[in-house]
C-alpha atoms as a PDB file:
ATOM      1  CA  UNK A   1      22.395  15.605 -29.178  1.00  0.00           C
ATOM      2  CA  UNK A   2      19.281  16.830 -26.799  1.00  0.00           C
ATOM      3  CA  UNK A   3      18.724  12.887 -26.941  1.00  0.00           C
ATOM      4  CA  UNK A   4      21.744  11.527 -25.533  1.00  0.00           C
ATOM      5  CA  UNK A   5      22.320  14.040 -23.089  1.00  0.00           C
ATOM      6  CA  UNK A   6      18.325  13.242 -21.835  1.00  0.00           C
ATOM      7  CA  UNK A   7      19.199   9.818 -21.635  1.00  0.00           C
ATOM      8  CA  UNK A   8      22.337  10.137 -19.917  1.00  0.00           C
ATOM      9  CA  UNK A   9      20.842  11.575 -17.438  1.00  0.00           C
ATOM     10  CA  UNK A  10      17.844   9.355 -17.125  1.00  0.00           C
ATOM     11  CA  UNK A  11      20.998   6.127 -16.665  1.00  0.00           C
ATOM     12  CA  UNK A  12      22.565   8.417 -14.204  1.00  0.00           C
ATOM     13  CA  UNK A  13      19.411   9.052 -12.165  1.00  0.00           C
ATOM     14  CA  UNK A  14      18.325   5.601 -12.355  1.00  0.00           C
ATOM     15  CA  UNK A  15      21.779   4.876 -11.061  1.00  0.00           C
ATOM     16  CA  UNK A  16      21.299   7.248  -8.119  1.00  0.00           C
ATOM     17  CA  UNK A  17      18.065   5.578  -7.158  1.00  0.00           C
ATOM     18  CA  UNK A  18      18.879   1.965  -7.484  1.00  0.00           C
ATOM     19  CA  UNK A  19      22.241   2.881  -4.962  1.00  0.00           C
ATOM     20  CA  UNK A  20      19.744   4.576  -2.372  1.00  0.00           C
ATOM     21  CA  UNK A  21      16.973   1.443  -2.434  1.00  0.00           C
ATOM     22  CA  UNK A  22      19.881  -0.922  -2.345  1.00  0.00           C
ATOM     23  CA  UNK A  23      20.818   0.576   0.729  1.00  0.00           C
ATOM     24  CA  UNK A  24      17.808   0.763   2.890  1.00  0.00           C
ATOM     25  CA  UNK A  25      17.659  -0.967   5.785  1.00  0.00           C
ATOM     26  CA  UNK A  26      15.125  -2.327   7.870  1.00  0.00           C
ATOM     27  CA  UNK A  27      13.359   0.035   9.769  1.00  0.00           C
ATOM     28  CA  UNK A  28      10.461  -1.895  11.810  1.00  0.00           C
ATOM     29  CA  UNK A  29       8.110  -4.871  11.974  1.00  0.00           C
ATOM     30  CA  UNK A  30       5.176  -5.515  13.533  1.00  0.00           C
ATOM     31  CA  UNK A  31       2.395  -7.538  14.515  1.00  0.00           C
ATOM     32  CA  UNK A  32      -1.489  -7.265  14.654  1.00  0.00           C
ATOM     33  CA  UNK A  33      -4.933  -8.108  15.550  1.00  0.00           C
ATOM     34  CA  UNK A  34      -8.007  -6.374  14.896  1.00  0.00           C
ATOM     35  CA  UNK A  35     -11.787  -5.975  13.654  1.00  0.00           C
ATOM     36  CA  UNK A  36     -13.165  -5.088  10.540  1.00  0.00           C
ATOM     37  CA  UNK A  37     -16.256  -2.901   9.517  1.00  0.00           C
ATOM     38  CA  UNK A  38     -18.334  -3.036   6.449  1.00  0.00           C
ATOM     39  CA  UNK A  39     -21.145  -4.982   4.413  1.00  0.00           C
ATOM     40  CA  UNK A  40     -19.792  -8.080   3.714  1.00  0.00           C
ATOM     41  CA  UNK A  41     -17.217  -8.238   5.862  1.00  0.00           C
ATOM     42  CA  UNK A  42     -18.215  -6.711   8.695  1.00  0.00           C
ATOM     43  CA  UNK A  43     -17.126  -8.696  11.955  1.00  0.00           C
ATOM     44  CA  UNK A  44     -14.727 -10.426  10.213  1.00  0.00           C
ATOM     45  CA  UNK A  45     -11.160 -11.105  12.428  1.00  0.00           C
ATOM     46  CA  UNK A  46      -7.712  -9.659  10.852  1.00  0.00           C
ATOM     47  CA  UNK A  47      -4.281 -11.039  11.717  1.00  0.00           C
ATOM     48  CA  UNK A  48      -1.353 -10.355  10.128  1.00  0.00           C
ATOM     49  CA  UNK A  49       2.454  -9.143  10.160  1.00  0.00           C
ATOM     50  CA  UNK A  50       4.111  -6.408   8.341  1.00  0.00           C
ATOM     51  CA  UNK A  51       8.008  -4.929   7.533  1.00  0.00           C
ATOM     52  CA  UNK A  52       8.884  -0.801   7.229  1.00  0.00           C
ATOM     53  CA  UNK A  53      12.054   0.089   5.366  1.00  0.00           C
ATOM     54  CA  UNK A  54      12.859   3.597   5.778  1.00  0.00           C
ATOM     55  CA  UNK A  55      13.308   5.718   2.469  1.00  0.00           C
ATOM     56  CA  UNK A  56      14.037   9.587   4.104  1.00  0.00           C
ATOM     57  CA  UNK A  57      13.858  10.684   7.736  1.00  0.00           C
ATOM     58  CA  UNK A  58       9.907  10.642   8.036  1.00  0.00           C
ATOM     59  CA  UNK A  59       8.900   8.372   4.978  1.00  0.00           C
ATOM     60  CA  UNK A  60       8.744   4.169   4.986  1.00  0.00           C
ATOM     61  CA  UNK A  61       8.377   2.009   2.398  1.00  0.00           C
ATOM     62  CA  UNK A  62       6.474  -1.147   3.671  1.00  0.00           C
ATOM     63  CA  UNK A  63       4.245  -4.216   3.658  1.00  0.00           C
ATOM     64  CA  UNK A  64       2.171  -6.388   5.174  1.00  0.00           C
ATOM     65  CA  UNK A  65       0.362 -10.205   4.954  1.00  0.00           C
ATOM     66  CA  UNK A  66      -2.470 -10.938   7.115  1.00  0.00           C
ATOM     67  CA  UNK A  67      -5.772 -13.125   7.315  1.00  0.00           C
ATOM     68  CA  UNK A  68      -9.041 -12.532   7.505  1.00  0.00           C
ATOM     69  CA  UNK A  69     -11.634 -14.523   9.233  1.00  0.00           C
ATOM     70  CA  UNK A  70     -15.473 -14.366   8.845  1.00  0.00           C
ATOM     71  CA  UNK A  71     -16.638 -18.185   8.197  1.00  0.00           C
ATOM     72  CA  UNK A  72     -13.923 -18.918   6.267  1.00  0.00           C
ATOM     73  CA  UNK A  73     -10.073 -17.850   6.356  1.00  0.00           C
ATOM     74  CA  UNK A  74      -8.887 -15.566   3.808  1.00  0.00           C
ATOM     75  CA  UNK A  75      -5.667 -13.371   2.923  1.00  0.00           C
ATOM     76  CA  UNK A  76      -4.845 -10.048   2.397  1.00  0.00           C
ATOM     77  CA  UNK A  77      -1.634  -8.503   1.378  1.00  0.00           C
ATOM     78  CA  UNK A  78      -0.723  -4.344   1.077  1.00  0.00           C
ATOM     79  CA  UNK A  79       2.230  -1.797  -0.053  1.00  0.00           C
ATOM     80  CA  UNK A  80       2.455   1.076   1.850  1.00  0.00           C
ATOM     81  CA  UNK A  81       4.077   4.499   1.913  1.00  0.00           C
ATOM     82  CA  UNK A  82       3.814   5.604   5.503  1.00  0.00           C
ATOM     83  CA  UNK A  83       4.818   9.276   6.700  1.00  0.00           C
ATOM     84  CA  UNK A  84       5.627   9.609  10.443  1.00  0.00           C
ATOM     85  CA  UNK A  85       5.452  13.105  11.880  1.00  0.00           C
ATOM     86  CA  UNK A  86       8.344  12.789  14.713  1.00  0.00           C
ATOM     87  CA  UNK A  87      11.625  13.339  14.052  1.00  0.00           C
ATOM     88  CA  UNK A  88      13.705  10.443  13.254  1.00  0.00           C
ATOM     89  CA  UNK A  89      14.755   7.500  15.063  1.00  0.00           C
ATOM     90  CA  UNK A  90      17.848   8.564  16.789  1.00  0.00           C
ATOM     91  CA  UNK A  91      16.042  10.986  19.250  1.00  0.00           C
ATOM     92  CA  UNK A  92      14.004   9.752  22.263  1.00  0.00           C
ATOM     93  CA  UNK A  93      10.238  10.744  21.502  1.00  0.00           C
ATOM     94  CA  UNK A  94       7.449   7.854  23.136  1.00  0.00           C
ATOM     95  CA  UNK A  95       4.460   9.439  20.790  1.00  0.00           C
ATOM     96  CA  UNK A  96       4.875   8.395  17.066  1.00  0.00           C
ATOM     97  CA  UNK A  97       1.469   9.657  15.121  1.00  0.00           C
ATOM     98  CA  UNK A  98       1.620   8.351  11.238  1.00  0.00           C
ATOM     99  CA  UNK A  99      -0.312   8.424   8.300  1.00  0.00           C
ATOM    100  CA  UNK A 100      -0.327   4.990   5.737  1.00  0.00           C
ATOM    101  CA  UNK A 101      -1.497   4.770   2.285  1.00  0.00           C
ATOM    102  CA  UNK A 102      -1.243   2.208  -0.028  1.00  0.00           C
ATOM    103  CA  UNK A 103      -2.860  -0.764  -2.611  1.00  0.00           C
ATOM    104  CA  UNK A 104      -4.420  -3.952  -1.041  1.00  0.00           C
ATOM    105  CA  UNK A 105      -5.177  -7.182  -2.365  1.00  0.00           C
ATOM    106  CA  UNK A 106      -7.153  -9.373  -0.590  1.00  0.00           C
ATOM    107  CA  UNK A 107      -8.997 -12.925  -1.186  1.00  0.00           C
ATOM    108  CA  UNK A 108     -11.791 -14.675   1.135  1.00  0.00           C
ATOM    109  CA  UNK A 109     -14.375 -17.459   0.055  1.00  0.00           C
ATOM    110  CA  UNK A 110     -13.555 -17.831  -3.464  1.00  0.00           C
ATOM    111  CA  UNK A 111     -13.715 -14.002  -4.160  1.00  0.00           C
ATOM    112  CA  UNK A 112     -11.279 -11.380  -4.640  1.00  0.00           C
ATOM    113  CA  UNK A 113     -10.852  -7.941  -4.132  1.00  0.00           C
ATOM    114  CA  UNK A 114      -8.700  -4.848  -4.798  1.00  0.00           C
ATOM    115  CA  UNK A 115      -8.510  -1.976  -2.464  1.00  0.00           C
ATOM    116  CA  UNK A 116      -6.231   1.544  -1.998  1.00  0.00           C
ATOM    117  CA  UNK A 117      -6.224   1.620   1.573  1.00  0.00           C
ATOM    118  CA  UNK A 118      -6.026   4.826   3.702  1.00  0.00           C
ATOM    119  CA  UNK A 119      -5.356   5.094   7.653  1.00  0.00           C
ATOM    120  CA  UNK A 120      -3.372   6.442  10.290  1.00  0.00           C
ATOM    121  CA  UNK A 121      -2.227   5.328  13.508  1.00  0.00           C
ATOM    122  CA  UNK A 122       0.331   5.934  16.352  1.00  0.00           C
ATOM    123  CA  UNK A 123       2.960   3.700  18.019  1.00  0.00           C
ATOM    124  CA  UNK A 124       3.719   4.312  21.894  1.00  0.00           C
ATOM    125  CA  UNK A 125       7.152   3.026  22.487  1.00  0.00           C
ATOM    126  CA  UNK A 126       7.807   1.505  26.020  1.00  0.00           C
ATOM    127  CA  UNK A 127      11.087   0.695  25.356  1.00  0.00           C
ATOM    128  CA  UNK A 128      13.716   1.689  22.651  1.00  0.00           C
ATOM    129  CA  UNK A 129      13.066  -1.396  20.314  1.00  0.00           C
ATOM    130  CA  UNK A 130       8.949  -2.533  21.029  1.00  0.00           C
ATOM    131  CA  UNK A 131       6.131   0.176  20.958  1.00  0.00           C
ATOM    132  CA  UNK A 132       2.114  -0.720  21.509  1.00  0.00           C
ATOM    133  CA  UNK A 133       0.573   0.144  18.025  1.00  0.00           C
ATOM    134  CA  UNK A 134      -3.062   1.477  17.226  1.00  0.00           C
ATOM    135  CA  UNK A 135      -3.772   2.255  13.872  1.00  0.00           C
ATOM    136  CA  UNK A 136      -7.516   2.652  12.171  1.00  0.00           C
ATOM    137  CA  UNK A 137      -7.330   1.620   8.203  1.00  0.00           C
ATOM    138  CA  UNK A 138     -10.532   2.267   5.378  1.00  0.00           C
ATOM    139  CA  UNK A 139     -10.259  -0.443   2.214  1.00  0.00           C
ATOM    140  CA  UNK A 140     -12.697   1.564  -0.709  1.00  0.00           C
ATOM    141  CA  UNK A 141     -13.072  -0.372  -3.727  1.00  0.00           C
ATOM    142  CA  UNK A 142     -13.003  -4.199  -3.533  1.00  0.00           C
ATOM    143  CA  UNK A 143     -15.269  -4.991  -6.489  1.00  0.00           C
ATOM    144  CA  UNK A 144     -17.703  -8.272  -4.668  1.00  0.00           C
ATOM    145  CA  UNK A 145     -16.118  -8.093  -1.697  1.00  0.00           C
ATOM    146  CA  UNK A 146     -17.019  -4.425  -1.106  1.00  0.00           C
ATOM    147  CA  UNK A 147     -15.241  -1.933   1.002  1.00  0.00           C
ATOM    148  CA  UNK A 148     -14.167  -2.141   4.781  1.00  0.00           C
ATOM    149  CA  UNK A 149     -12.402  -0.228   7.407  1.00  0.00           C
ATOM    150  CA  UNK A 150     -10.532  -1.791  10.532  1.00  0.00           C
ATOM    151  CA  UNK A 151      -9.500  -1.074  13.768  1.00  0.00           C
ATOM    152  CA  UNK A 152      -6.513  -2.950  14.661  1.00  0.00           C
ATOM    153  CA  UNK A 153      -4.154  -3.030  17.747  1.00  0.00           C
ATOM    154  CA  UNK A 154      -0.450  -5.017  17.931  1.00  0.00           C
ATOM    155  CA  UNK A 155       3.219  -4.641  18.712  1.00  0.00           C
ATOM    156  CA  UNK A 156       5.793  -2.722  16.738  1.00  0.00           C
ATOM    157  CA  UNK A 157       9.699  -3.584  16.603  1.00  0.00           C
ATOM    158  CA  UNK A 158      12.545  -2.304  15.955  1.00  0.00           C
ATOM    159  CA  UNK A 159      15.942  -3.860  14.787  1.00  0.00           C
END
């Protein structure tokens, strides 16, 4: 009996949660360009593009694809949680501080690595749909590619 009721409401949770990531929309892009710091890839040039889809008032769900250039071009793709500290988007505020977390994968020269990738940044919005966006990330791990951070500056949108 303790078994079907657990399960029933494991179907009906599952339920619940599939509804509420059906229905997220799209909550920014952005663009960026920036430098990265670290043993073998120090120097190196990032470029790259990412989406945010908002989960709850303060929390996105997001990722991003980018390149990175030191004597040869290679890729690197995350998934991020980010948590944004101002309240949400329906109220005029210019100063949006957030903190990002998530896994990275990246690939340069014939060698890949895997990262968790820590940062935090802030978006100045100018207007009601484009902000100017700082953020500063750290890559540990990475197996031979070794760890990195970056600073990176760009663009964020809004739908």
């Amino acid at each position: 009996m303790y078994r079907i009721i657990a399960v029933l409401i494991f179907v009906s949770l599952c339920g619940t949660a599939s509804k509420q990531l059906s229905a997220q929309t799209l909550d920014s892009g952005f663009v960026y360009g920036g430098v990265t710091f670290g043993k073998r890839l120090d120097g190196a040039g990032r470029f790259g593009v990412g989406l945010d889809f908002r989960l709850t008032p303060h929390l996105d769900l997001g990722g991003e694809l980018g390149t990175i250039h030191k004597k040869d071009v290679g890729i690197l793709g995350s998934g991020n949680l980010t948590y944004h500290f101002t309240r949400p988007r329906g109220r005029r505020q210019e100063w949006d501080p957030f903190l990002v977390g998530g896994v990275s994968g990246a690939r340069i020269s014939g060698t890949s690595g895997l990262y968790i990738n820590l940062g935090a940044g802030v978006n100045y919005w100018v207007g009601r749909r484009w902000a100017l966006r700082g953020e500063f990330k750290g890559y540990p791990g990475g197996q031979d590619l070794g760890g990195f951070a970056e600073l990176r500056f760009g663009v964020t949108f809004r739908p």
